[in-house]
Protein backbone atom coordinates (compact mmCIF):
# COMPACT_ATOMS: atom_id res chain seq x y z
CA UNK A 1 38.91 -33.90 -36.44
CA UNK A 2 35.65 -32.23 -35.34
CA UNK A 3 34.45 -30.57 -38.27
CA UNK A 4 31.85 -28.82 -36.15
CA UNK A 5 34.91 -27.11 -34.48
CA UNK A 6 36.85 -25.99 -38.08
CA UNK A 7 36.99 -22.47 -39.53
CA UNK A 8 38.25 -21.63 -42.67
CA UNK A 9 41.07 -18.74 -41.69
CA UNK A 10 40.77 -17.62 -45.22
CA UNK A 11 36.53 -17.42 -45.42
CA UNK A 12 34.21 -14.15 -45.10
CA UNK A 13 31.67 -14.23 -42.24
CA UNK A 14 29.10 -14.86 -45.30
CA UNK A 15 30.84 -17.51 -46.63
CA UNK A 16 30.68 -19.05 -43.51
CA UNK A 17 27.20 -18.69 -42.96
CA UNK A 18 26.28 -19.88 -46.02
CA UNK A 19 28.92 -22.92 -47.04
CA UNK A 20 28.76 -24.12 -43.34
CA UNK A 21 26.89 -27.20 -43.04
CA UNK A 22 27.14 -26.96 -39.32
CA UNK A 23 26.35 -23.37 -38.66
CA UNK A 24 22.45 -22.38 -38.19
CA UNK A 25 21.56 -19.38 -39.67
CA UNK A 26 21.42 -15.80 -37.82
CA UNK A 27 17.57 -15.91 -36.42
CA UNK A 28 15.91 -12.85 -38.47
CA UNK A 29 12.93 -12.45 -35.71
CA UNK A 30 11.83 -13.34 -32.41
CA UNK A 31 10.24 -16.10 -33.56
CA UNK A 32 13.22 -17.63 -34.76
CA UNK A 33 15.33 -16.81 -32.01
CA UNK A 34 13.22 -18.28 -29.80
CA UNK A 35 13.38 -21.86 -31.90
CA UNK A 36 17.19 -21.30 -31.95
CA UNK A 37 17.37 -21.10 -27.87
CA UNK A 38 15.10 -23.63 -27.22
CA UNK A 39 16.77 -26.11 -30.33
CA UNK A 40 20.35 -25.23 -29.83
CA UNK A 41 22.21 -27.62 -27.89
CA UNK A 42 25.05 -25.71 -25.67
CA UNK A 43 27.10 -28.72 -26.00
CA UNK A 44 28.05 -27.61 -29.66
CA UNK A 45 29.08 -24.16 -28.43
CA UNK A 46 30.76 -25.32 -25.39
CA UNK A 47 32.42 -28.38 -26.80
CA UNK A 48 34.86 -28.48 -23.40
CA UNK A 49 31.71 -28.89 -21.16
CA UNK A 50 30.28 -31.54 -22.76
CA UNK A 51 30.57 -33.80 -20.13
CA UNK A 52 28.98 -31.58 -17.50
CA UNK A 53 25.78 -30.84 -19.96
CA UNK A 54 25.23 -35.11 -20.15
CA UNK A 55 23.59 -35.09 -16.63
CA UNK A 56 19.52 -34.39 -16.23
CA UNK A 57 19.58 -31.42 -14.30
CA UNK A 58 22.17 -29.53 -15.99
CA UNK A 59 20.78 -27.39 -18.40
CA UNK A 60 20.77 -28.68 -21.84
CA UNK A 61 19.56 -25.69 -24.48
CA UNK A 62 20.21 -21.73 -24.13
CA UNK A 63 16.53 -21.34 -22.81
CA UNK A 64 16.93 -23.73 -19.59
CA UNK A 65 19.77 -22.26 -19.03
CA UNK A 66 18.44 -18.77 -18.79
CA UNK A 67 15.30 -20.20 -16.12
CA UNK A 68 17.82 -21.64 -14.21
CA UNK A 69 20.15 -18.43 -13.98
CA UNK A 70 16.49 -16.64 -12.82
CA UNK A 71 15.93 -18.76 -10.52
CA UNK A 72 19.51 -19.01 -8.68
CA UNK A 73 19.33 -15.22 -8.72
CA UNK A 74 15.83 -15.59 -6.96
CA UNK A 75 16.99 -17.49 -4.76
CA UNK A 76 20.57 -15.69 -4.10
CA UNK A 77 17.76 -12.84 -3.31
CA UNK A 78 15.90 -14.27 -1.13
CA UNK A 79 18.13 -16.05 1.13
CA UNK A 80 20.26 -12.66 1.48
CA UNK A 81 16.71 -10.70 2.38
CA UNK A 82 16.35 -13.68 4.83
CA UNK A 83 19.41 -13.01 6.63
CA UNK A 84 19.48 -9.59 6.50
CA UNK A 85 15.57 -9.41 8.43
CA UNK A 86 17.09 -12.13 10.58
CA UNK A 87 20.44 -9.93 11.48
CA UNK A 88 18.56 -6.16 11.53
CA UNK A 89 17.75 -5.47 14.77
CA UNK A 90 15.22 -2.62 13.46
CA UNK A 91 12.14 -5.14 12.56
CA UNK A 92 9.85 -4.63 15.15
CA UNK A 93 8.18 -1.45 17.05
CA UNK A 94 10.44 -1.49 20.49
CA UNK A 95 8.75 -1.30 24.17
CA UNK A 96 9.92 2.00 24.61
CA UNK A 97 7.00 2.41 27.07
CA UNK A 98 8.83 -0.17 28.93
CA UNK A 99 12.22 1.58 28.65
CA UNK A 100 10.47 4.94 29.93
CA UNK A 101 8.36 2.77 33.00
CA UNK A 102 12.11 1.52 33.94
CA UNK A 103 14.22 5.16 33.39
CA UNK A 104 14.67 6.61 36.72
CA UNK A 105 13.02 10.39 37.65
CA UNK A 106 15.75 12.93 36.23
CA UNK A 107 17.60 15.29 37.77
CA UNK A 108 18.55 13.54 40.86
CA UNK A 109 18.00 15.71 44.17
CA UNK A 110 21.64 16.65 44.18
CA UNK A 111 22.06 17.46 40.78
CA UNK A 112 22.38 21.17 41.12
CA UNK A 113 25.61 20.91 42.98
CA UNK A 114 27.00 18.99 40.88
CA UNK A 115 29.19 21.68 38.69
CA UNK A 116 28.25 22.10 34.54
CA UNK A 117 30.92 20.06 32.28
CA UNK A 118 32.50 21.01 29.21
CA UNK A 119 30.87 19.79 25.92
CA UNK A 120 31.58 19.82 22.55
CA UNK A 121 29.28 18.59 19.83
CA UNK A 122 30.33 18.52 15.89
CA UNK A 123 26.90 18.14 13.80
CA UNK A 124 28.22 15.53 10.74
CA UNK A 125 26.48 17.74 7.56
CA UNK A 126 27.40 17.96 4.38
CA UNK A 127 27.88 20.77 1.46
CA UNK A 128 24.84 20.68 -0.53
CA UNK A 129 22.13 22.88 -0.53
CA UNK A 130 20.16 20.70 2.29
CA UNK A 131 22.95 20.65 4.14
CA UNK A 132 23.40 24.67 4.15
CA UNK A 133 19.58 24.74 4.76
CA UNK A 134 19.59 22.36 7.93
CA UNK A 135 22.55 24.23 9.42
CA UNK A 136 20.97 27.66 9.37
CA UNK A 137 17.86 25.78 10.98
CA UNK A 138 19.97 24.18 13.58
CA UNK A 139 21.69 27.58 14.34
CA UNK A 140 18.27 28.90 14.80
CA UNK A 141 16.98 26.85 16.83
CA UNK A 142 18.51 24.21 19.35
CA UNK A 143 22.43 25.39 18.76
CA UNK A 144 20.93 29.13 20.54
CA UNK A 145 18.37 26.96 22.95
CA UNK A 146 20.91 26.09 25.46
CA UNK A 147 19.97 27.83 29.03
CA UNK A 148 22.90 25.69 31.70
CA UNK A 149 24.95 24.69 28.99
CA UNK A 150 27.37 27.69 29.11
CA UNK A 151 30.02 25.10 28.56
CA UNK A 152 28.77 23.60 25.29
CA UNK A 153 29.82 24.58 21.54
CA UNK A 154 28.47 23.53 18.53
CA UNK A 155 30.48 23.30 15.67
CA UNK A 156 29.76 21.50 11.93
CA UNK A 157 31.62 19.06 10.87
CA UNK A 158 32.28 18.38 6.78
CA UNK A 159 34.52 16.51 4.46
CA UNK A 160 35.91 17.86 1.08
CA UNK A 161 33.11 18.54 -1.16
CA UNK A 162 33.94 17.14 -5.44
CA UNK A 163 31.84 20.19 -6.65
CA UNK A 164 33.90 23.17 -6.63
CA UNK A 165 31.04 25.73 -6.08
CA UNK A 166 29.92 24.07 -3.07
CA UNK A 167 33.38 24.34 -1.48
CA UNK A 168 33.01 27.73 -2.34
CA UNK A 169 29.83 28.18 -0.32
CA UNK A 170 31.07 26.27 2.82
CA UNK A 171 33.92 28.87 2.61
CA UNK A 172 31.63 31.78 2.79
CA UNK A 173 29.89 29.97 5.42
CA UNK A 174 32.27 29.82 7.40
CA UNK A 175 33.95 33.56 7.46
CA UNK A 176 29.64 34.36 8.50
CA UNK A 177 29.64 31.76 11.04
CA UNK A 178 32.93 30.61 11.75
CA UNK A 179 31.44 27.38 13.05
CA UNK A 180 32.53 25.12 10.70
CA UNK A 181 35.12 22.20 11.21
CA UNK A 182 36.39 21.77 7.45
CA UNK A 183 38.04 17.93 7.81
CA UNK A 184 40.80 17.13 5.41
CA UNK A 185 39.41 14.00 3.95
CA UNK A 186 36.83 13.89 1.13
CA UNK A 187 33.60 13.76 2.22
CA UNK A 188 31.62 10.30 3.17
CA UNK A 189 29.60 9.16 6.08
CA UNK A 190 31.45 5.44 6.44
CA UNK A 191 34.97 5.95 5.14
CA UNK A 192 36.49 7.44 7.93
CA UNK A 193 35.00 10.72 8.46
CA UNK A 194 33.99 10.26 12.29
CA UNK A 195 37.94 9.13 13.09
CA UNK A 196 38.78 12.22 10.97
CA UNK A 197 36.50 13.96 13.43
CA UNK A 198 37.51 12.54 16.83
CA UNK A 199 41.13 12.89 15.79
CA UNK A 200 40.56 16.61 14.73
CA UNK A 201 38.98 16.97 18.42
CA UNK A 202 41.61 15.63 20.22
CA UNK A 203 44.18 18.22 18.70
CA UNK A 204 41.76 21.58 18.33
CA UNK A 205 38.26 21.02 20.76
CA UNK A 206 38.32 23.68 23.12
CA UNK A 207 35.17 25.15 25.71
CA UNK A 208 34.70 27.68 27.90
CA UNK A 209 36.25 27.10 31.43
CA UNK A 210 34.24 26.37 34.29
CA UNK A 211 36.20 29.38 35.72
CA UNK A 212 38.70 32.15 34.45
CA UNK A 213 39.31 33.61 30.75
CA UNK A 214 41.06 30.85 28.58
CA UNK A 215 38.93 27.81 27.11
CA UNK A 216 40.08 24.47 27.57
CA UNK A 217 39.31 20.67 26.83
CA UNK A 218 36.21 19.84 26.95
CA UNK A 219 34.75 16.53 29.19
CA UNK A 220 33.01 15.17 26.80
CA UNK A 221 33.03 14.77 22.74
CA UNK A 222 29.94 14.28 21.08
CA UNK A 223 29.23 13.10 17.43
CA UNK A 224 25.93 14.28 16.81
CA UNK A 225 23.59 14.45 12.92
CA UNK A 226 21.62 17.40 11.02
CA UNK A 227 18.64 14.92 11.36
CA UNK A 228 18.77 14.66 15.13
CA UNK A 229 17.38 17.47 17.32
CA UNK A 230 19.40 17.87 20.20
CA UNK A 231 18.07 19.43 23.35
CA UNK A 232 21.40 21.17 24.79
CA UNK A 233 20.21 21.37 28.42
CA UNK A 234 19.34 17.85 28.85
CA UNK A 235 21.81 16.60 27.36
CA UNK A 236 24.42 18.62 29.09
CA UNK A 237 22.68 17.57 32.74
CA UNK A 238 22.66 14.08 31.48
CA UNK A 239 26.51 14.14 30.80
CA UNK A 240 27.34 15.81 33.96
CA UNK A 241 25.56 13.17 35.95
CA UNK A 242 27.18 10.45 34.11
CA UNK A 243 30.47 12.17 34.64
CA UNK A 244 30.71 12.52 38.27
CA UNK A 245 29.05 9.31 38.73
CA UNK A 246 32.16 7.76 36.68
CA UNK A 247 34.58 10.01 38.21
CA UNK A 248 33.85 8.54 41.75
CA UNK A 249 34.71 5.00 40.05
CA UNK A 250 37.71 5.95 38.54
CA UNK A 251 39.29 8.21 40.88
CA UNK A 252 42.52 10.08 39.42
CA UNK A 253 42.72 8.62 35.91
CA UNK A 254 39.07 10.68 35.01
CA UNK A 255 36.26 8.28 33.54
CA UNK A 256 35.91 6.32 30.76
CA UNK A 257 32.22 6.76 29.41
CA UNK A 258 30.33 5.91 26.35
CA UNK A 259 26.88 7.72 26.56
CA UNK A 260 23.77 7.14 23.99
CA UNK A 261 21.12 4.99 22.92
CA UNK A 262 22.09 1.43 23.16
CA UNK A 263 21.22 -0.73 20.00
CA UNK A 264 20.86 -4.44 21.43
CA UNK A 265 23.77 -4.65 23.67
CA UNK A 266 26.64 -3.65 21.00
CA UNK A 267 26.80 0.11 19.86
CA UNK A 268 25.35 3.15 20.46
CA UNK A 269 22.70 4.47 17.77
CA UNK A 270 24.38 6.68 15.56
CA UNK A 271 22.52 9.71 15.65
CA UNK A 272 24.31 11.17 18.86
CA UNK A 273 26.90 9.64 20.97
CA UNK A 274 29.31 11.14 23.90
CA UNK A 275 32.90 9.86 24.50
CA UNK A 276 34.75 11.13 27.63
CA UNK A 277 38.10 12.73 26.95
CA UNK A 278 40.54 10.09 27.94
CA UNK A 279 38.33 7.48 25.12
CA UNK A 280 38.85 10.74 22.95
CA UNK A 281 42.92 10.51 23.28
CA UNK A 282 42.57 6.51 22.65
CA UNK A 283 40.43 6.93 19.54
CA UNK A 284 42.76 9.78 17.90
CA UNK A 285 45.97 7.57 18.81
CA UNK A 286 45.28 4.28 19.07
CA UNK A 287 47.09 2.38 16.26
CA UNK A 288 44.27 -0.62 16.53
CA UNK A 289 41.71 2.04 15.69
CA UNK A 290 43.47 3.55 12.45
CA UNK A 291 42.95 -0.07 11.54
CA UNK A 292 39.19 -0.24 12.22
CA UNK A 293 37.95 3.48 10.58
CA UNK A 294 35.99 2.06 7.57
CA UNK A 295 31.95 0.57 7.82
CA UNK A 296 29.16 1.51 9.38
CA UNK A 297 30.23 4.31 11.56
CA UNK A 298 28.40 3.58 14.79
CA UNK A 299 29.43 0.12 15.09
CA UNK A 300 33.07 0.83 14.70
CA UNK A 301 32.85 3.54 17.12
CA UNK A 302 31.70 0.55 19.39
CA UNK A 303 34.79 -1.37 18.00
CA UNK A 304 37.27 1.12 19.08
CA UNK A 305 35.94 1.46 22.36
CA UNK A 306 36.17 -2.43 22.93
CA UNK A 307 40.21 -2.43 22.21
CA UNK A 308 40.79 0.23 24.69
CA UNK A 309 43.28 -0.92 27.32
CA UNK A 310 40.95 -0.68 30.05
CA UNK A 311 37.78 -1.77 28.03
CA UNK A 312 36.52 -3.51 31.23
CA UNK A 313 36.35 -0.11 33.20
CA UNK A 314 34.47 1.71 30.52
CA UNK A 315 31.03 3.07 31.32
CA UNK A 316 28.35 2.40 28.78
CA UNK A 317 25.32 4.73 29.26
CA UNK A 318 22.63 3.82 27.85
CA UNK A 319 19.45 6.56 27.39
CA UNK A 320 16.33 4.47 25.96
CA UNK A 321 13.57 6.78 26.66
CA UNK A 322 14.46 10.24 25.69
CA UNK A 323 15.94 9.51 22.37
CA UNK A 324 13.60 8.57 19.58
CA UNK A 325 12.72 9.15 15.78
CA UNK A 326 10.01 11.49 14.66
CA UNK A 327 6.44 10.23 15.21
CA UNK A 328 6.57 10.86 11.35
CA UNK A 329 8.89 9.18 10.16
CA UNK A 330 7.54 5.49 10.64
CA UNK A 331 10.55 3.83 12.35
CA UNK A 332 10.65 0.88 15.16
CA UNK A 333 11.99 3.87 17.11
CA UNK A 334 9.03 6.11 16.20
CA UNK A 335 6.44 7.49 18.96
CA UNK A 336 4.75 11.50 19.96
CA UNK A 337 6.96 13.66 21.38
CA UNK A 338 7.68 12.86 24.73
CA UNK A 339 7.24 14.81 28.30
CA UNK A 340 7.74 14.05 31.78
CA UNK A 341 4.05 13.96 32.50
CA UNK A 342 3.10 11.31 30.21
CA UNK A 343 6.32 9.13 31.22
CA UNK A 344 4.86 9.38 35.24
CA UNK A 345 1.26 7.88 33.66
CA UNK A 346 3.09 5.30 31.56
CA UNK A 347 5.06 4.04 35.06
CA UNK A 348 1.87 4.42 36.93
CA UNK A 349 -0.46 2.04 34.09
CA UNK A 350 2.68 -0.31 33.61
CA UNK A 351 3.65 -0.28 37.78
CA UNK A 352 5.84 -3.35 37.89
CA UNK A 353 4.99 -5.14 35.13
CA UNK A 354 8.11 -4.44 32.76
CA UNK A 355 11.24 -6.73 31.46
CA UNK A 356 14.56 -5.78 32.38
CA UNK A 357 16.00 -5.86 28.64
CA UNK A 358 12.81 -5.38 26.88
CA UNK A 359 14.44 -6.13 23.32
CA UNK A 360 12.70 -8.72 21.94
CA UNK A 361 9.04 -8.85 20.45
CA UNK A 362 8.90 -12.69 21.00
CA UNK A 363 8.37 -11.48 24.99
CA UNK A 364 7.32 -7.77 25.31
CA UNK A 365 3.37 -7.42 25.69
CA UNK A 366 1.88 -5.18 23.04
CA UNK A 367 1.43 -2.83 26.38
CA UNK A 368 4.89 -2.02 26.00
CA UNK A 369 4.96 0.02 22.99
CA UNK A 370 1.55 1.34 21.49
CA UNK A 371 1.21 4.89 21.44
CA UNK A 372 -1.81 7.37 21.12
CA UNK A 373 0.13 9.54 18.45
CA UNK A 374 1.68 6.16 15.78
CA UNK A 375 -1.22 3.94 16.78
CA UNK A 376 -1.14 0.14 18.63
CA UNK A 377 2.26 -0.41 16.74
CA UNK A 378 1.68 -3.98 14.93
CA UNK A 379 4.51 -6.48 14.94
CA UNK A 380 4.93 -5.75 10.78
CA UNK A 381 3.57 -2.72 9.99
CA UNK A 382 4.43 0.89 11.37
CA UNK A 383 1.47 3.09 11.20
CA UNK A 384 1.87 7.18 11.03
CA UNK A 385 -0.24 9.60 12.45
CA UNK A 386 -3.46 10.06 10.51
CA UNK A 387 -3.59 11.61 7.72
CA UNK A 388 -6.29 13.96 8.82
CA UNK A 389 -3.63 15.69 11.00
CA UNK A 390 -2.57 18.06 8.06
CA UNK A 391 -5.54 19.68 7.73
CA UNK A 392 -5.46 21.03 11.11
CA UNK A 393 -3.92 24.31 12.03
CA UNK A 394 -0.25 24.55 12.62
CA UNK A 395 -0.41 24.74 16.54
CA UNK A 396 -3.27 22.16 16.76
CA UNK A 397 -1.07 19.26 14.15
CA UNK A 398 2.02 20.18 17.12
CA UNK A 399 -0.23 19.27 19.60
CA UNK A 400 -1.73 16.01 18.18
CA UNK A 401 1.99 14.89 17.77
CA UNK A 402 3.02 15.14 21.55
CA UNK A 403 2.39 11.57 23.12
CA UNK A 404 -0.62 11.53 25.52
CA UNK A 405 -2.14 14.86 24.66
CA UNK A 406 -5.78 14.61 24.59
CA UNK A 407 -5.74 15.70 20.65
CA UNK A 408 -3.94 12.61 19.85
CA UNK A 409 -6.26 10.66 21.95
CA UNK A 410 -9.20 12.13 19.77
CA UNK A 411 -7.62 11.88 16.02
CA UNK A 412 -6.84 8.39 16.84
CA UNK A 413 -10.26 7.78 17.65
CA UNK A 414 -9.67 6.31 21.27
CA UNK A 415 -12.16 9.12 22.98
CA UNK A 416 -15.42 10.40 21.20
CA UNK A 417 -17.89 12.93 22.65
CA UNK A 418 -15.44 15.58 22.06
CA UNK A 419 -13.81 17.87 19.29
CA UNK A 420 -10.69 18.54 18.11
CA UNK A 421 -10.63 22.31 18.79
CA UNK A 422 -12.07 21.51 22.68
CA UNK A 423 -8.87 18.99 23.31
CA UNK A 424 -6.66 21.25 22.22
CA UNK A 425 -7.77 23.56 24.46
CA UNK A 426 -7.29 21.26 27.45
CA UNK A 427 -3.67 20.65 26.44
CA UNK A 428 -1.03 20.80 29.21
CA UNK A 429 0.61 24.32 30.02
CA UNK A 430 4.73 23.82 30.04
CA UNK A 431 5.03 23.49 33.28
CA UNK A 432 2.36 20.82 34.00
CA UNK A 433 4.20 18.82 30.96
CA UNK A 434 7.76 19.13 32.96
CA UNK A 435 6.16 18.69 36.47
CA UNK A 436 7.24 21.72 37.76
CA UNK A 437 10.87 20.97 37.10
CA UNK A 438 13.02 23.09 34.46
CA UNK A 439 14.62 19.22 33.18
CA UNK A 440 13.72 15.39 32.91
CA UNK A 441 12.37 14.91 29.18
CA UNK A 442 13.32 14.59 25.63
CA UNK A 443 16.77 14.83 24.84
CA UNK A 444 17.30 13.93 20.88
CA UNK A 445 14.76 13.49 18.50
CA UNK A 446 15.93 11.98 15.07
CA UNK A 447 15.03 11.24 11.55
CA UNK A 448 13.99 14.64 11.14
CA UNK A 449 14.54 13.81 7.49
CA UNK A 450 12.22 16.70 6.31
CA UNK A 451 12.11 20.56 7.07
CA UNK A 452 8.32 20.31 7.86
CA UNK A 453 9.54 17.63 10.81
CA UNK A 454 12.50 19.60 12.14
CA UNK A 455 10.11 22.87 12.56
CA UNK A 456 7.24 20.64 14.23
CA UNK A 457 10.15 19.27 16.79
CA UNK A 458 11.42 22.87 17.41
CA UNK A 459 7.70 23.81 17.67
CA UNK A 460 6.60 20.78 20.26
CA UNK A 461 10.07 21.25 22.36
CA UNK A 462 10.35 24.63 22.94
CA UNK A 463 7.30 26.45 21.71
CA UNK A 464 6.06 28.23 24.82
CA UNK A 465 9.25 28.20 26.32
């Protein structure tokens, strides 16, 4: 018998500890816990694994054992940080000059015949006192902006809120407003919510007709955020163009399309996306898709479009240059606000020299995506404007954000011989920023993750207008 192994059934715990040849004593300090880890053998504890502890590199003592958990979880770390900056496609500043030198002048010449289409956009917020606050700025502001898009409504889309009070609010909120598309599901950004939503559409969305009284189904769905800042007008003319362009491919069974920002060849960015109606009806019923509603909501959106019957005939539209983060908010997708003026000089100092799929920072020349507003964007590091730019005046820090303006040319420190106040002054009028045109520029700006940054978009985009 192992008499290491015997207990007296019978014996007090201080019987034990102190008749017990084979029992070391309780360490009374650090100091002699520290000799009992680094003295204690774990064979003697772990009698069944004595075998396993004979070999070299197996550790031997309670102290060895602990260095070698710390360093497995070390390494667990670091390999899953490795893959995860080899898998995110969000590591490096993208060419969106590139993107802009290749996006082709907007409207086309016959885009004024073409008639408005129906579009209806649920905002994803949620009900918390943010959430209230970004709505009533988003009612404000680009929800009232719209000048062509008669046919597009706005609605807010929420889940079940846990706190009772806030359900309350959202209530209230709703008999003011009566914009508000309460989802029966609790609420959560990648459990199912944006099914919830689509399915919801497919039974209630309704716009106003192109002609006559009643509303009707709209042409287009779109899952928009409270961070994004949606400019109704373009995006409107950008659907409508996509929409007859698809209807004269798919004559009699209306298009398929899937409009946004394409994120390296497999989804669209999740801060606004479009779905034609017929992908609406195969979202809400498609029994594949109830299968597919839970992880990362834009890439299953991509998913469901993939296992549509006729996933070969589906248009994917991609718009690269007019959606973009906040030149704030230090993102790969970060630049100034964005005009048609400064889009013709980035096509005429790029000309030709452009990639096709400018993706990939192993290939795209740094010409590709510096900007006079974030700075030469480095491969690692994302700069943000300087930090001198909140001591100017409200209408002067606007200005310095706006890509190409001759205040961010002067706070970056590219031009000298001049002052802030006389750039400013020498800024573009509206209609010299558009080219004469009333469209052709930014249609979503995102990460507006801040009030401060959703005011400064509203400010840049339709101050003066």
């Amino acid at each position: 018998m192992n008499l290491a192994s015997f207990r007296n059934p019978w014996a007090t715990e201080h019987d034990e500890e102190e008749n017990e040849p084979f029992i070391t004593p309780r360490p009374r300090s650090v100091r002699q816990l520290w000799v009992w880890a680094r003295e204690s053998k774990l064979e003697d504890y772990l009698p069944r694994l004595a075998p396993c502890l004979q070999y070299r590199w197996v550790p031997g003592n309670f102290v060895s054992l602990v260095f070698a958990l710390l360093i497995l979880a070390m390494t667990i770390l670091v390999l899953v940080g490795t893959i995860t900056s080899l898998l995110n496609p969000d590591k490096y500043q993208l060419p969106w000059r590139s993107y802009c030198a290749r996006s082709p002048s907007f409207p086309p010449p016959d885009f004024e015949t073409l008639p408005e289409v129906g579009v209806f956009i649920g905002v994803m917020s949620v009900a918390s006192e943010f959430g209230f606050r970004r709505r009533e700025m988003i009612r404000n502001t680009w929800a009232a902006k719209g000048r062509s898009g008669r046919r597009a409504v706005v609605r807010f889309v929420l889940g079940v809120s846990s706190d009772e009070s806030e359900r309350a609010l959202v209530e209230t909120e709703n008999e003011v407003y009566g914009d508000i598309i309460q989802l029966s599901i609790k609420e959560n950004m990648n459990q199912g919510k944006t099914h919830a939503y689509f399915s919801w559409a497919r039974d209630h969305a309704l716009v106003p007709p192109a002609s006559g009284v009643e509303w009707v189904r709209p042409e287009y769905v779109v899952k928009t955020d409270d961070d994004s800042f949606v400019v109704l007008d373009e995006l409107e003319a950008r659907l409508r163009v996509s929409w007859y362009e698809g209807s004269a491919k798919m004559k009699g069974t209306g298009p398929l399309i899937y409009w946004g920002y394409l994120v390296k060849e497999y989804s669209m960015a999740g801060e606004l996306y479009a779905l034609s109606w017929n992908l609406v009806e195969h979202v809400a019923s498609s029994e594949k898709v109830r299968r597919m509603t839970v992880g990362p909501e834009d890439q299953q959106v991509a998913k469901w479009v993939k296992v549509h019957p006729q996933a070969s005939d589906i248009q994917w539209s991609s718009e690269r240059c007019w959606i973009y983060n906040h030149p704030r908010s230090g993102t790969v997708y970060s630049h100034g606000f964005l005009f048609p003026s400064e889009v013709e000089r980035v096509k005429k100092s790029l000309g030709n020299n452009t990639s096709e799929f400018p993706t990939s920072y192993l290939v795209d020349s740094p010409l590709y995506s510096w900007s006079s507003v974030t700075g030469p964007a480095p491969r690692f590091k994302l700069l943000a404007p300087p930090a001198k730019l909140d001591k100017l005046p409200s209408a002067m820090r606007v200005e310095a954000l706006v890509e190409g303006s001759w205040l961010s040319w002067v706070l970056s420190g590219t031009w000298d011989g001049t002052t802030p106040q006389k750039a400013f002054d020498r800024r573009e009028t509206r209609a010299e920023r558009y080219l004469g045109k009333r469209l052709g520029g930014t249609v979503v700006v995102h990460y507006l993750k801040r009030d401060e940054w959703f005011l400064e978009t509203a400010a840049a985009l339709f101050g003066g207008s």
